[in-house]
Every structure is written in C-alpha cells, then in structure tokens.
N, C-alpha and C. Protein backbone atom coordinates (compact mmCIF):
# COMPACT_ATOMS: atom_id res chain seq x y z
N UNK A 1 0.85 -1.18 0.00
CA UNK A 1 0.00 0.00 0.00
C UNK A 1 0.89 1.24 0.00
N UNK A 2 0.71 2.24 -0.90
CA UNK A 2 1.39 3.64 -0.65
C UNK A 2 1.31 4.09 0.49
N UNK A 3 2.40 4.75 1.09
CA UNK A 3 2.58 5.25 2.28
C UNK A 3 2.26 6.85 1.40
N UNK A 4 1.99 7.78 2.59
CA UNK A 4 1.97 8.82 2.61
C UNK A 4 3.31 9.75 1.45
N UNK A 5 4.23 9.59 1.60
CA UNK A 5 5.68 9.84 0.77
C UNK A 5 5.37 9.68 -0.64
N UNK A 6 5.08 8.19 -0.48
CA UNK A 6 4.94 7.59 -1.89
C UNK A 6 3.75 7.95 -2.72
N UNK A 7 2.51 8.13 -1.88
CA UNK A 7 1.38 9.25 -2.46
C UNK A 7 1.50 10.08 -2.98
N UNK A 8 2.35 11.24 -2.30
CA UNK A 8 2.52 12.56 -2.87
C UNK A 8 3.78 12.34 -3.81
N UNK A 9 4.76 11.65 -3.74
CA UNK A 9 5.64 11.58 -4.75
C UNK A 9 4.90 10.65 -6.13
N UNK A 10 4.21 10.26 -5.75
CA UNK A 10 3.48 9.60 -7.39
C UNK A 10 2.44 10.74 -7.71
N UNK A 11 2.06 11.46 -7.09
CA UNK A 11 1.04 12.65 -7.41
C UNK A 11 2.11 13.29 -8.14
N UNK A 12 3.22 13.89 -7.38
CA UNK A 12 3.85 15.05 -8.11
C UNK A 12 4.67 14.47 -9.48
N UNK A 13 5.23 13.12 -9.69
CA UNK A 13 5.28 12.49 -10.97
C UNK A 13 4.29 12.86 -12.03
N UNK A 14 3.16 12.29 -11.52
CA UNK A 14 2.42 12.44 -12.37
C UNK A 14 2.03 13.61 -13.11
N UNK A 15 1.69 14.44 -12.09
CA UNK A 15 1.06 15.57 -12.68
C UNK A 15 2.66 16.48 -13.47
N UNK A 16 3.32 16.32 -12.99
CA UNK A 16 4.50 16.91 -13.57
C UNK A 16 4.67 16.25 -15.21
N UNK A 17 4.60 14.96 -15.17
CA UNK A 17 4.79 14.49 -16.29
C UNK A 17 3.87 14.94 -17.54
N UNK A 18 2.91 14.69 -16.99
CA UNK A 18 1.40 15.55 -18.22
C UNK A 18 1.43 17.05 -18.03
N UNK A 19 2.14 18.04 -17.14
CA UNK A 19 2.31 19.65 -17.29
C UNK A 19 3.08 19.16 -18.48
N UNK A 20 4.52 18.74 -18.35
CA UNK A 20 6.06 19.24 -19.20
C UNK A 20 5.02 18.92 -20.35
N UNK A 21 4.34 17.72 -20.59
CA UNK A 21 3.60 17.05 -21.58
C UNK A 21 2.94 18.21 -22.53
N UNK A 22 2.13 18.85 -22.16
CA UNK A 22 1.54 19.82 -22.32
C UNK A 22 1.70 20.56 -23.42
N UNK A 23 1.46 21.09 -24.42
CA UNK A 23 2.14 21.61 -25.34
C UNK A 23 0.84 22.21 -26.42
N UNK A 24 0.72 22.57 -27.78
CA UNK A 24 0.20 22.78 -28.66
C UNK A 24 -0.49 21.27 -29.59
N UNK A 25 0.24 20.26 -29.10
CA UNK A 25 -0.04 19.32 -29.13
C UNK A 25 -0.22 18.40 -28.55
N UNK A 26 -1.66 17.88 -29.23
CA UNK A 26 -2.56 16.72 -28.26
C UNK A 26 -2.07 15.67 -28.00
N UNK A 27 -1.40 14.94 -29.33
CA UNK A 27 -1.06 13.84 -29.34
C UNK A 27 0.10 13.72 -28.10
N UNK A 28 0.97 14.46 -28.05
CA UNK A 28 2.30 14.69 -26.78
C UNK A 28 1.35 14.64 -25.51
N UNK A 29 0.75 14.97 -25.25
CA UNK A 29 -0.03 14.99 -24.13
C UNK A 29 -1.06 14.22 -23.96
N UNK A 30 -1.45 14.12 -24.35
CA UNK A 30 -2.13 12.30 -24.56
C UNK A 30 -1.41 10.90 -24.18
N UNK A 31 -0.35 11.18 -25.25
CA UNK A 31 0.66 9.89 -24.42
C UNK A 31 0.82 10.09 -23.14
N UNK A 32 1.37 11.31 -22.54
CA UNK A 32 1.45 11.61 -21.07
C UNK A 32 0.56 11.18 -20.34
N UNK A 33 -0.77 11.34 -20.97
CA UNK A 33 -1.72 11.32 -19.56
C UNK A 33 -2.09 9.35 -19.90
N UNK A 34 -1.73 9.10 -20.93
CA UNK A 34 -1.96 7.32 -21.19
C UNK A 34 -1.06 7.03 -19.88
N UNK A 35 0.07 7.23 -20.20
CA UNK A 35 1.72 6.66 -19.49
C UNK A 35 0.91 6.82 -17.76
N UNK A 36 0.56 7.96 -17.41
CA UNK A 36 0.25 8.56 -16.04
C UNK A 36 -0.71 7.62 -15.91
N UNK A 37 -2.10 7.39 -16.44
CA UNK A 37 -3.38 6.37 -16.02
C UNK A 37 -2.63 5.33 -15.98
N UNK A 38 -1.66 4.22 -16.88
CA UNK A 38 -1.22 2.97 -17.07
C UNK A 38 -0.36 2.58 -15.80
N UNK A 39 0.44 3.69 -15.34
CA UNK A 39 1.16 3.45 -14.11
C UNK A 39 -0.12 3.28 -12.81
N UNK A 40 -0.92 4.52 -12.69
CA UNK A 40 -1.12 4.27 -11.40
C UNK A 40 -2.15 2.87 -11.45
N UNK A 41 -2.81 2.71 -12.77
CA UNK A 41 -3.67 1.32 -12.87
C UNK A 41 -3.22 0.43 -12.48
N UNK A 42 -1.83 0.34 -12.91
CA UNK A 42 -1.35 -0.96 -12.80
C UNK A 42 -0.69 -1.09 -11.11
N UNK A 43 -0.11 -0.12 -10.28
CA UNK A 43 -0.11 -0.16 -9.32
C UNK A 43 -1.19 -0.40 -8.33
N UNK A 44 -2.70 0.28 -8.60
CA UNK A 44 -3.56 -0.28 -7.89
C UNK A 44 -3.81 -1.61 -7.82
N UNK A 45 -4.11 -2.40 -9.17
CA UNK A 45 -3.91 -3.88 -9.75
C UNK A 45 -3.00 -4.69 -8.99
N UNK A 46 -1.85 -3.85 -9.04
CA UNK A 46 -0.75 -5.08 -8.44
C UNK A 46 -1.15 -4.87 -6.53
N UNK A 47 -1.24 -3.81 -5.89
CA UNK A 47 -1.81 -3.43 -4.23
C UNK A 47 -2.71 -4.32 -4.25
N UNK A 48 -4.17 -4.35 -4.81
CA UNK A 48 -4.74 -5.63 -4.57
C UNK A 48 -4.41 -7.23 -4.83
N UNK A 49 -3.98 -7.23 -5.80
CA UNK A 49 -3.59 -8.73 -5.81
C UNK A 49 -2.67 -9.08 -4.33
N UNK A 50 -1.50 -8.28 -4.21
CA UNK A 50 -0.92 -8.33 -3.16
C UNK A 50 -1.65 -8.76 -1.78
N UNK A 51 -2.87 -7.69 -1.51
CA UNK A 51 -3.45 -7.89 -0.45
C UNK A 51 -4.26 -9.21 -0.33
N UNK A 52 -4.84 -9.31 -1.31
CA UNK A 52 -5.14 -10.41 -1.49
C UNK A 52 -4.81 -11.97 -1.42
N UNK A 53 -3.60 -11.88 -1.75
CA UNK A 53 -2.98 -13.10 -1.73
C UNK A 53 -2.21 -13.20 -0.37
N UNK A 54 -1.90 -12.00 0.46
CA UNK A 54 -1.90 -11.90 2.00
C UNK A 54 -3.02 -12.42 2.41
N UNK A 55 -4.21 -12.48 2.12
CA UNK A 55 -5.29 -13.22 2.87
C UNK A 55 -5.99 -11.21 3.89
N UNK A 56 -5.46 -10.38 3.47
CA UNK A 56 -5.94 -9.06 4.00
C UNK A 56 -7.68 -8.69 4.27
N UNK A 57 -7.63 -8.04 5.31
CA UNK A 57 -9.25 -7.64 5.85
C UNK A 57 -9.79 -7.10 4.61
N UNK A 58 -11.00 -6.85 4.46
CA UNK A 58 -11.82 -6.38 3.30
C UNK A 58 -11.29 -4.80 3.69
N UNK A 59 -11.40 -4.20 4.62
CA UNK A 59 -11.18 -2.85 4.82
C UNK A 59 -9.69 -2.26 4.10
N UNK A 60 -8.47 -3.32 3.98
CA UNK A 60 -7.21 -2.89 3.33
C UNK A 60 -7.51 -3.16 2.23
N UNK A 61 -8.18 -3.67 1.25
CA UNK A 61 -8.24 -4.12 -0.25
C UNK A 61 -9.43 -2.31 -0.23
N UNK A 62 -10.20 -1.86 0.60
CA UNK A 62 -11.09 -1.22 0.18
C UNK A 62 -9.96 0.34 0.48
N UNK A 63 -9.22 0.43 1.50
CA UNK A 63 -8.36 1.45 2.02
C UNK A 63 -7.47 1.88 0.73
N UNK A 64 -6.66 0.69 0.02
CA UNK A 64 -6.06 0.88 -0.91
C UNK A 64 -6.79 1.28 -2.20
N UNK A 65 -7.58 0.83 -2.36
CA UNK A 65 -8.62 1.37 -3.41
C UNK A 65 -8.54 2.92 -3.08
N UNK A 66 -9.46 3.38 -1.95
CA UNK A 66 -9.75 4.61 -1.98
C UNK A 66 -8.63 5.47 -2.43
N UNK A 67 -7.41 4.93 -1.68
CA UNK A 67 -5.82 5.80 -2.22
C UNK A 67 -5.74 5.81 -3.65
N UNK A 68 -5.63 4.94 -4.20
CA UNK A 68 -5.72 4.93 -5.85
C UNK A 68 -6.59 5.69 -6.54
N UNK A 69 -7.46 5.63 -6.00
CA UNK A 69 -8.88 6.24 -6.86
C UNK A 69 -8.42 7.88 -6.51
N UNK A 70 -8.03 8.35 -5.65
CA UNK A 70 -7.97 9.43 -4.57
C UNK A 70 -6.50 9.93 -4.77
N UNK A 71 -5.61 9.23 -5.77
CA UNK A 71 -4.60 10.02 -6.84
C UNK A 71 -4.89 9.63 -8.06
N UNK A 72 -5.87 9.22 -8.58
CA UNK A 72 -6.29 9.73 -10.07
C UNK A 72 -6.96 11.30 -9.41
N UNK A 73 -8.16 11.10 -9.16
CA UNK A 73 -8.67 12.57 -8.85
C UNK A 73 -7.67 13.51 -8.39
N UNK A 74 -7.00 13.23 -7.70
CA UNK A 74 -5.88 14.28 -7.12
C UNK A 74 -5.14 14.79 -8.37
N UNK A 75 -4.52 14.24 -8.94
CA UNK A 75 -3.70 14.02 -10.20
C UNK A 75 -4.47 15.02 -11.43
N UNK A 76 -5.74 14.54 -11.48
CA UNK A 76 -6.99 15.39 -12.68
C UNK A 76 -6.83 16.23 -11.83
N UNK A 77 -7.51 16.80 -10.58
CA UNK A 77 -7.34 18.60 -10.13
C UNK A 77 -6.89 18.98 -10.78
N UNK A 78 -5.63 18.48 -10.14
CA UNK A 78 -4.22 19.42 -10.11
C UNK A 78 -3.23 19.62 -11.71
N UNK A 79 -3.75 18.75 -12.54
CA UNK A 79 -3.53 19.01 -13.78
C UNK A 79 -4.35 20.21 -14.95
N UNK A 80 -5.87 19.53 -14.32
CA UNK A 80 -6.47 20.73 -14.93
C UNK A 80 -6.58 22.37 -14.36
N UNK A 81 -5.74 22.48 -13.43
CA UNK A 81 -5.10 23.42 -12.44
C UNK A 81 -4.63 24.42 -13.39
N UNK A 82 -3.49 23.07 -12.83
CA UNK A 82 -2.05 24.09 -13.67
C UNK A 82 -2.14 24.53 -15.07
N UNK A 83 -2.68 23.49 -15.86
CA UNK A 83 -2.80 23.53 -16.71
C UNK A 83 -3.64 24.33 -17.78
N UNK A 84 -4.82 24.84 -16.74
CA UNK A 84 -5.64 25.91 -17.42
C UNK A 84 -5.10 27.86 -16.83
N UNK A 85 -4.41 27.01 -15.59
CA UNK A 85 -3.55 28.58 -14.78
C UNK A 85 -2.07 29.22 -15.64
N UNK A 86 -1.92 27.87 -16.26
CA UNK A 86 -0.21 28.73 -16.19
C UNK A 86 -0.10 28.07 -17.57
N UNK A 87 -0.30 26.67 -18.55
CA UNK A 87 -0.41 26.18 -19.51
C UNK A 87 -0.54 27.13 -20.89
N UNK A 88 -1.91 26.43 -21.08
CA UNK A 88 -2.60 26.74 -22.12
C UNK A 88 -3.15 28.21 -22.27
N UNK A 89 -2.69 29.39 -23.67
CA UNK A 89 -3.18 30.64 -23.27
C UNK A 89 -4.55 30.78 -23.54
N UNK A 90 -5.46 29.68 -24.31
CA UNK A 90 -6.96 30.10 -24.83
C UNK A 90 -7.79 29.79 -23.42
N UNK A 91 -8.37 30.67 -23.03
CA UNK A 91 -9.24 30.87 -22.02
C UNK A 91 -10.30 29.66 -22.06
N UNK A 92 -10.91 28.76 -21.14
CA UNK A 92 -11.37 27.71 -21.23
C UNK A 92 -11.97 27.95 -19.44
N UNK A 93 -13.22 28.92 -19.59
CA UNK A 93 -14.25 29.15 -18.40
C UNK A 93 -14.43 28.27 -17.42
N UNK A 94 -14.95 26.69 -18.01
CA UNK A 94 -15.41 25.96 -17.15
C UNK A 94 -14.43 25.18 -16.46
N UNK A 95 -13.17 25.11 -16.59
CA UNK A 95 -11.90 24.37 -15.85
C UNK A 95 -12.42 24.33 -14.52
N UNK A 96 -12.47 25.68 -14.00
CA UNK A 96 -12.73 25.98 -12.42
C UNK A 96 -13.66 24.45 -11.75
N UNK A 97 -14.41 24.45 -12.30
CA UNK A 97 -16.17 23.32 -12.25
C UNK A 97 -15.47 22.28 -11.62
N UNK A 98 -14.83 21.64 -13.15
CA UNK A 98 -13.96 20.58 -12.89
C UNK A 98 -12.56 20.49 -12.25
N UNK A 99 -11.91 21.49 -11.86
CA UNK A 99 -10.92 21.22 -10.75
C UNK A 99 -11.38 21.12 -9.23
N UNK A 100 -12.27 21.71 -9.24
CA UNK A 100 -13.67 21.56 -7.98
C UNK A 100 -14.00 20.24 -7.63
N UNK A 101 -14.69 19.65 -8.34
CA UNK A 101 -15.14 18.52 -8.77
C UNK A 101 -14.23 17.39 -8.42
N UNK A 102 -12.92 17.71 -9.15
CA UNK A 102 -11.84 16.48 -8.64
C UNK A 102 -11.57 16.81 -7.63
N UNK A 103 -11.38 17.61 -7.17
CA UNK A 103 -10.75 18.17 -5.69
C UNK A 103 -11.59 17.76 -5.09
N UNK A 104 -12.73 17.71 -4.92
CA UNK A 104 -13.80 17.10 -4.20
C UNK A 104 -13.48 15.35 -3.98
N UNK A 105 -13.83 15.29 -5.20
CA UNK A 105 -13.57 13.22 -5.31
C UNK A 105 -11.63 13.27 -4.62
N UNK A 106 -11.08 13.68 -5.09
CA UNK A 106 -10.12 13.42 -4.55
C UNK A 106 -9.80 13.52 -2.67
N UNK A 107 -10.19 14.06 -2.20
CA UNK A 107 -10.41 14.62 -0.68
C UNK A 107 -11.62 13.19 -0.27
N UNK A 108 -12.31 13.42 -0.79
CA UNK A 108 -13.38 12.27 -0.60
C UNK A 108 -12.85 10.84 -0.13
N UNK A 109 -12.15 10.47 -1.41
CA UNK A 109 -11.86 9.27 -1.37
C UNK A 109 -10.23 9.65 -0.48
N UNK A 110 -10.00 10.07 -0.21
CA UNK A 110 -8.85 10.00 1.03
C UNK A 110 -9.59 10.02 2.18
N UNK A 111 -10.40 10.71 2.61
CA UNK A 111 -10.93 10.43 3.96
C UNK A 111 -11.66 9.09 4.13
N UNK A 112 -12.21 8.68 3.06
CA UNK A 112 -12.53 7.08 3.33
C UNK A 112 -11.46 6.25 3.36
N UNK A 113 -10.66 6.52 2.84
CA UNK A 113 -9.00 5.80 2.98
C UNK A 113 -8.71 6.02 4.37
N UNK A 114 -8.73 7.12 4.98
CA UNK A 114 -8.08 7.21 6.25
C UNK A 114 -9.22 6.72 7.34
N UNK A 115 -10.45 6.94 7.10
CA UNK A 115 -11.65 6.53 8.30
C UNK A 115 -11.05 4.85 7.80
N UNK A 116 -10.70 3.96 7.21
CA UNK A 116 -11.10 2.87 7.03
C UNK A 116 -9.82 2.24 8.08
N UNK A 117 -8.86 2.74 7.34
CA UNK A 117 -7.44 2.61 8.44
C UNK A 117 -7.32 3.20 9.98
N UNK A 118 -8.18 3.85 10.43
CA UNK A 118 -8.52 4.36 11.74
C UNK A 118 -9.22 2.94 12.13
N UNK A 119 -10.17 2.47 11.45
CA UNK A 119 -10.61 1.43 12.39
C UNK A 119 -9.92 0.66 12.18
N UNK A 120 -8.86 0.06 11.35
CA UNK A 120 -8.07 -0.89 11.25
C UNK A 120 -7.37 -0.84 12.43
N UNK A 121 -6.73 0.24 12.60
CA UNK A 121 -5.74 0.45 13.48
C UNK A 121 -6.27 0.29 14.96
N UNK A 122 -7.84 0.33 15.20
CA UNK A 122 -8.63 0.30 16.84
C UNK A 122 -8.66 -1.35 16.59
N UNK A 123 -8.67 -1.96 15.71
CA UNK A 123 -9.05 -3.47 15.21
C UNK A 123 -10.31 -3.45 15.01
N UNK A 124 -10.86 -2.95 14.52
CA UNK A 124 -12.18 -2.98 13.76
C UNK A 124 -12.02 -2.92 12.36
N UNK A 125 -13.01 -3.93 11.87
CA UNK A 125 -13.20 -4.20 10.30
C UNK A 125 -15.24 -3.81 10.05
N UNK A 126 -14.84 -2.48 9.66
CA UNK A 126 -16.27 -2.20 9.75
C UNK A 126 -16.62 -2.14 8.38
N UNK A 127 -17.76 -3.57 8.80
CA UNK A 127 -18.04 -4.17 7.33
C UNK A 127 -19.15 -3.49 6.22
N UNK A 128 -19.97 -2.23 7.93
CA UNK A 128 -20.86 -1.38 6.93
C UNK A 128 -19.84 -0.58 5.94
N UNK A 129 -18.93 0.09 6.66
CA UNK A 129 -18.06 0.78 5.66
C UNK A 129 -17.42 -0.02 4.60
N UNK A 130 -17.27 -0.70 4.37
CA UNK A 130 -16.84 -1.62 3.67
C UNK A 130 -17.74 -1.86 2.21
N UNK A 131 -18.59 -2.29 2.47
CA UNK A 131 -20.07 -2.22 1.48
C UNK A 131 -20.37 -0.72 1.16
N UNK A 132 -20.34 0.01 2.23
CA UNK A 132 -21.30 1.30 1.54
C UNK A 132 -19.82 1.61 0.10
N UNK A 133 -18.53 1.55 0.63
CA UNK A 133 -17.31 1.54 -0.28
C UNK A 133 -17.64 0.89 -2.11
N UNK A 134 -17.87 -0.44 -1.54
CA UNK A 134 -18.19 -1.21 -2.55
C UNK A 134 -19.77 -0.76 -3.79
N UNK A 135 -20.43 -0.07 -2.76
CA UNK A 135 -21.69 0.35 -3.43
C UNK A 135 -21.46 1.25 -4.58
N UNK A 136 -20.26 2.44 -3.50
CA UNK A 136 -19.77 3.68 -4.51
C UNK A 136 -18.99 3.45 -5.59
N UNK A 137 -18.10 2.40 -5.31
CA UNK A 137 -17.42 1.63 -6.53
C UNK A 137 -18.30 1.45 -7.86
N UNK A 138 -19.46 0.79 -7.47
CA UNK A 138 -20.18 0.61 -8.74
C UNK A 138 -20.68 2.14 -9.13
N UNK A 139 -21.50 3.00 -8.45
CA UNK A 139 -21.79 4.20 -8.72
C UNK A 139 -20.97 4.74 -9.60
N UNK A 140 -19.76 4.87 -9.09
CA UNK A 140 -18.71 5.42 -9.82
C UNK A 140 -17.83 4.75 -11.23
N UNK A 141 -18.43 3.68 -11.36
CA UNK A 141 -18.22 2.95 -12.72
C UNK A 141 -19.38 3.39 -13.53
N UNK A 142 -20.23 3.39 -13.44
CA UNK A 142 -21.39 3.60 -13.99
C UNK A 142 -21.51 4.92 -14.45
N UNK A 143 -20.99 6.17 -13.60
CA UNK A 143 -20.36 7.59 -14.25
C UNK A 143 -19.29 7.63 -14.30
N UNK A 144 -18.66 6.86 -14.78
CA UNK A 144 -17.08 7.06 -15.69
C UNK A 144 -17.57 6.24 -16.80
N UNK A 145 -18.51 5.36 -17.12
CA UNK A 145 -19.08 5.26 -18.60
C UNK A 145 -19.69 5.99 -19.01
N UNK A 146 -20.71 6.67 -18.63
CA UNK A 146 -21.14 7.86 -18.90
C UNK A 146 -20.72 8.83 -19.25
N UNK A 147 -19.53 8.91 -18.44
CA UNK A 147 -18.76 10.20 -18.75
C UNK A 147 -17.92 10.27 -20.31
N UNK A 148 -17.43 8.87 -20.11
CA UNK A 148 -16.79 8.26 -21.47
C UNK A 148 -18.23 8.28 -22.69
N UNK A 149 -18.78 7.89 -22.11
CA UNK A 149 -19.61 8.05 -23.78
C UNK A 149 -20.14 9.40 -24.31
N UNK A 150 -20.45 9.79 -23.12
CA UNK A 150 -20.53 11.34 -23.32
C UNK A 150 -19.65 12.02 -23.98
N UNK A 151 -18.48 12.22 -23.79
CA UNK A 151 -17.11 12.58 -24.38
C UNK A 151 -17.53 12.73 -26.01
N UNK A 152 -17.83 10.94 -26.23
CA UNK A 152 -17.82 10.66 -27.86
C UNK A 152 -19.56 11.39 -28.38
N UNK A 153 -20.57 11.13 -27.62
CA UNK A 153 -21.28 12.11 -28.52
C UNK A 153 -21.20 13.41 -28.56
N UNK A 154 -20.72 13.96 -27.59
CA UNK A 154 -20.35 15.43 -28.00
C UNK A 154 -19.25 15.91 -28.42
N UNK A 155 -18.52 14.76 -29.48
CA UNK A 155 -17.50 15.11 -30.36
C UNK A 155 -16.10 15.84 -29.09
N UNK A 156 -15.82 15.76 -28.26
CA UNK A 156 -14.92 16.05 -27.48
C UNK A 156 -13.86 14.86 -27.20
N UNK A 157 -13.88 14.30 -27.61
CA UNK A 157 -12.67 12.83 -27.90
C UNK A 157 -12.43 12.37 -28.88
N UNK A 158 -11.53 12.13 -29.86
CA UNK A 158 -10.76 13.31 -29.77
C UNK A 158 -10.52 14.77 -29.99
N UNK A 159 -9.84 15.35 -29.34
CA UNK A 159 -9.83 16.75 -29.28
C UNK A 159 -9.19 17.36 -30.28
N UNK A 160 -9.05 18.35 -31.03
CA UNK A 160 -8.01 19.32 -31.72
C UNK A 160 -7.88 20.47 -30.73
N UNK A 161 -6.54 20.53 -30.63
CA UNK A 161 -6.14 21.86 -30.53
C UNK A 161 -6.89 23.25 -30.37
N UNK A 162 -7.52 23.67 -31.32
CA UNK A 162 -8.29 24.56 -31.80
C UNK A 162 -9.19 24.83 -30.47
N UNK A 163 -9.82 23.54 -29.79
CA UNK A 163 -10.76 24.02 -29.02
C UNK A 163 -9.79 23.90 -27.53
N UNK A 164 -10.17 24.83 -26.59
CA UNK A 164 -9.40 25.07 -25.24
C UNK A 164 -9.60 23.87 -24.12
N UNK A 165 -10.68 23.55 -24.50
CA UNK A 165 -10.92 22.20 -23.81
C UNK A 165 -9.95 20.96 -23.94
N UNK A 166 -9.09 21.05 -25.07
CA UNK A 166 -8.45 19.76 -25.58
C UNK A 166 -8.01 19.02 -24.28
N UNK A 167 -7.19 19.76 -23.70
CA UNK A 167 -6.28 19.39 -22.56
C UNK A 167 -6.93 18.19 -21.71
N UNK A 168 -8.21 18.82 -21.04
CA UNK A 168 -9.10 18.35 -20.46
C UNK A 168 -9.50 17.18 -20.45
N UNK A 169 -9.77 17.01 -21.70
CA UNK A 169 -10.60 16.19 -22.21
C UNK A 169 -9.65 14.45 -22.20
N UNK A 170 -8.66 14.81 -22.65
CA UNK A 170 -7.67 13.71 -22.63
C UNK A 170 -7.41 13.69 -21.00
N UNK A 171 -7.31 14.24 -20.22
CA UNK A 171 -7.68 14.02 -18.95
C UNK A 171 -9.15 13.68 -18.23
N UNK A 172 -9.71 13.90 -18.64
CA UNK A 172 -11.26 13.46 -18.42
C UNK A 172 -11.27 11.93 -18.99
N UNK A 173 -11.09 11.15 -20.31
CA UNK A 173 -11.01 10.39 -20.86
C UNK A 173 -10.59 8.72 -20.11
N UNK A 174 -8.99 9.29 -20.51
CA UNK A 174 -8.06 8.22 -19.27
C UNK A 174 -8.46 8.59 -18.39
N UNK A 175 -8.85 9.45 -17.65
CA UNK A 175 -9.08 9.74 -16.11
C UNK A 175 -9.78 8.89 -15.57
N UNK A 176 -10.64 8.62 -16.42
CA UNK A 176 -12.10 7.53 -16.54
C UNK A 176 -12.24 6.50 -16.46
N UNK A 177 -11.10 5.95 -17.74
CA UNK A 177 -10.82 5.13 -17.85
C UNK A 177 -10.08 3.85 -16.52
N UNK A 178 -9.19 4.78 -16.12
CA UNK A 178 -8.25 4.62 -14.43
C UNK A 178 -9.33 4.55 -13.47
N UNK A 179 -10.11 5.08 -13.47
CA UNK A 179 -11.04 5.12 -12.37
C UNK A 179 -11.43 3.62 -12.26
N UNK A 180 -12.48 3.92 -13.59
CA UNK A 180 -13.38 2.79 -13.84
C UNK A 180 -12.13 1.15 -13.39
N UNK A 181 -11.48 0.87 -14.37
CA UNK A 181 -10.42 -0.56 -14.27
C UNK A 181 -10.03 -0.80 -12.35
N UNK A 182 -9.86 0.42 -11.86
CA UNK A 182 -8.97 0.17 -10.61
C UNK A 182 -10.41 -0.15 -9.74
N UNK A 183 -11.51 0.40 -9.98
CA UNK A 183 -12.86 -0.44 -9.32
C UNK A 183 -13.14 -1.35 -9.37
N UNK A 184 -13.28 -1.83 -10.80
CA UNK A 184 -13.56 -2.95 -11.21
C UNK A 184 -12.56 -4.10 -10.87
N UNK A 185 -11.42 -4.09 -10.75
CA UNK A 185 -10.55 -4.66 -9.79
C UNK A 185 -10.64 -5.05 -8.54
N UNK A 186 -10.86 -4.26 -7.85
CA UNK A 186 -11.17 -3.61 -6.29
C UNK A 186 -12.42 -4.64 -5.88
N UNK A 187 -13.79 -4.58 -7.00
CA UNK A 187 -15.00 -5.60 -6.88
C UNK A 187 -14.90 -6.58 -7.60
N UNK A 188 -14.00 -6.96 -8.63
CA UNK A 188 -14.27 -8.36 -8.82
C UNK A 188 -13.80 -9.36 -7.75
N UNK A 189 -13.00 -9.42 -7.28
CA UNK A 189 -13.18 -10.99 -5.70
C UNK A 189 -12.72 -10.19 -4.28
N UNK A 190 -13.49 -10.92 -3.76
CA UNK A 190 -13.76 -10.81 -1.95
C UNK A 190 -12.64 -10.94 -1.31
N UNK A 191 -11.79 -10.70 -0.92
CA UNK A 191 -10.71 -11.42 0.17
C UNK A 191 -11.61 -11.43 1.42
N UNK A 192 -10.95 -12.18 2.50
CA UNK A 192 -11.57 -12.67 3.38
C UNK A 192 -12.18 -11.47 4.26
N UNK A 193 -13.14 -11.52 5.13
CA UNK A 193 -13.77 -10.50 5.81
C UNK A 193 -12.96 -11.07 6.89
C-alpha cells in the first residue's frame, strides 16, 4: 500500500509528467496522460492482488482502493489546475467546475481511505463501511461510462487543438478510464472479511 511519501511523490510524478507534456499538441499529451493512467492502474492492480494473496481484511483491499482512486482525482485537479492557470493561453471558463469537482472526489476518497485505516488500526473491520465503499465503486463505474460516452457524442474525444478544452478532455477520458479498471478490480473478488 502507498505510504503517505509515496502518495505525494506519485502525485507530483504524475502531474508533472502531463504539465512538461503539455504543449500545442494533443497527441504529446495524450501519451502523457496514457503513461500517467497505465502506471497508477497498474499499481492499484498489483496493491490488490498483493493484499489479497496476504489473505488481508476487506477494509485494506477497500483502504487501498480509496488511495488509488484518490490520486487519479488528485492528479486530474491538479492538472487541470495548472494547466488551465499557467499552460494553455486560450481561455477555457469551465476548468474551475472541474478542478472543484476532482478536488472534491479526490479529498473524498482519502478520507474514506483514512476513516477505514482508523478502524483498522482500533481493530475494527467495519463491514458497513466496507459495502457502503463497494456500493460507490459501482456508482462510480457507472459515471465514468457515462462520462466516457458522453465525451464521444459530444464530439470532445478526440480533441483538436483549436478548441481550449483539448487538454481536459484527454484528462477526463483516461481519467475515466483509471477510475473505472482500478474499481472494477477492487469488486471483482472478496478477500476474506
């Protein structure tokens, strides 16, 4: 499981990697934000299997989740941050919404990360929290398809240049994408309660 260090040093990777990324071009920044979703996916992927095959409480397979999920969102903020603050010069209004928005999910899913490890740490495996976790998991798959299909009927995936949103959008996309896989992970098998 990421320790605290390793949180914020994979946050500031990341988001650093898709700023430098950043450019007049999509395609350069696109790969960035692929490379950025593929890492932390596959790190959540490999945290559960791990826990798993430890034989771990449902609350650490759900703790580690929330961390994962809770630096994608962190990661989207703070990209569409910088990126609409100091980046890109075409003015693009609604950024604010959505750095809100992640900042929200991101804060979110850390405090369920940390309430879950508070009771770990009293020795409690609180199995309501646990489920209500698992509930939001699906919720939150269910609007990251949405969000993804949405994308494609309103012609916003892929992006050109031209429109100020581009940036975004390839962050919105994979963002989604990361979300959705590291849930669906997270709920396909039980480790032991």
């Amino acid at each position: 499981m990421l320790s605290i260090t390793g949180w914020l040093f994979s946050l500031a990777a990341a988001v650093c990697a898709t700023i430098l990324a950043t450019t007049e071009q999509p395609l350069l920044q696109m790969s960035a934000v692929v490379a950025v979703c593929i890492a932390i996916t596959l790190l959540a992927i490999r945290d559960h299997q791990k826990l798993r095959d430890t034989g771990a409480q449902l609350s650490a397979v759900a703790s580690s989740t929330a961390r994962y999920l809770g630096l994608v969102w962190a990661w989207a903020a703070l990209s569409v941050l910088i990126t609409y603050l100091f980046i890109i010069d075409k003015h693009w209004p609604e950024w604010w919404q959505f750095f809100a928005g992640f900042a929200f999910a991101a804060i979110a899913s850390l405090a369920f990360a940390l309430l879950l490890d508070r009771d770990r740490a009293a020795g409690r495996d609180d199995t309501v929290l646990v489920k209500a976790g698992r509930i939001l998991l699906q919720f939150q798959i269910v609007g990251m398809a949405a969000g993804i299909i949405s994308l494609f009927i309103d012609n916003k995936f892929p992006r050109d240049a031209t429109h100020a949103d581009w940036a975004a959008c390839n962050v919105f996309f994979f963002g989604a994408l990361a979300i959705a896989v590291i849930s669906l992970d997270a709920l396909r098998s039980r480790p032991r309660a």
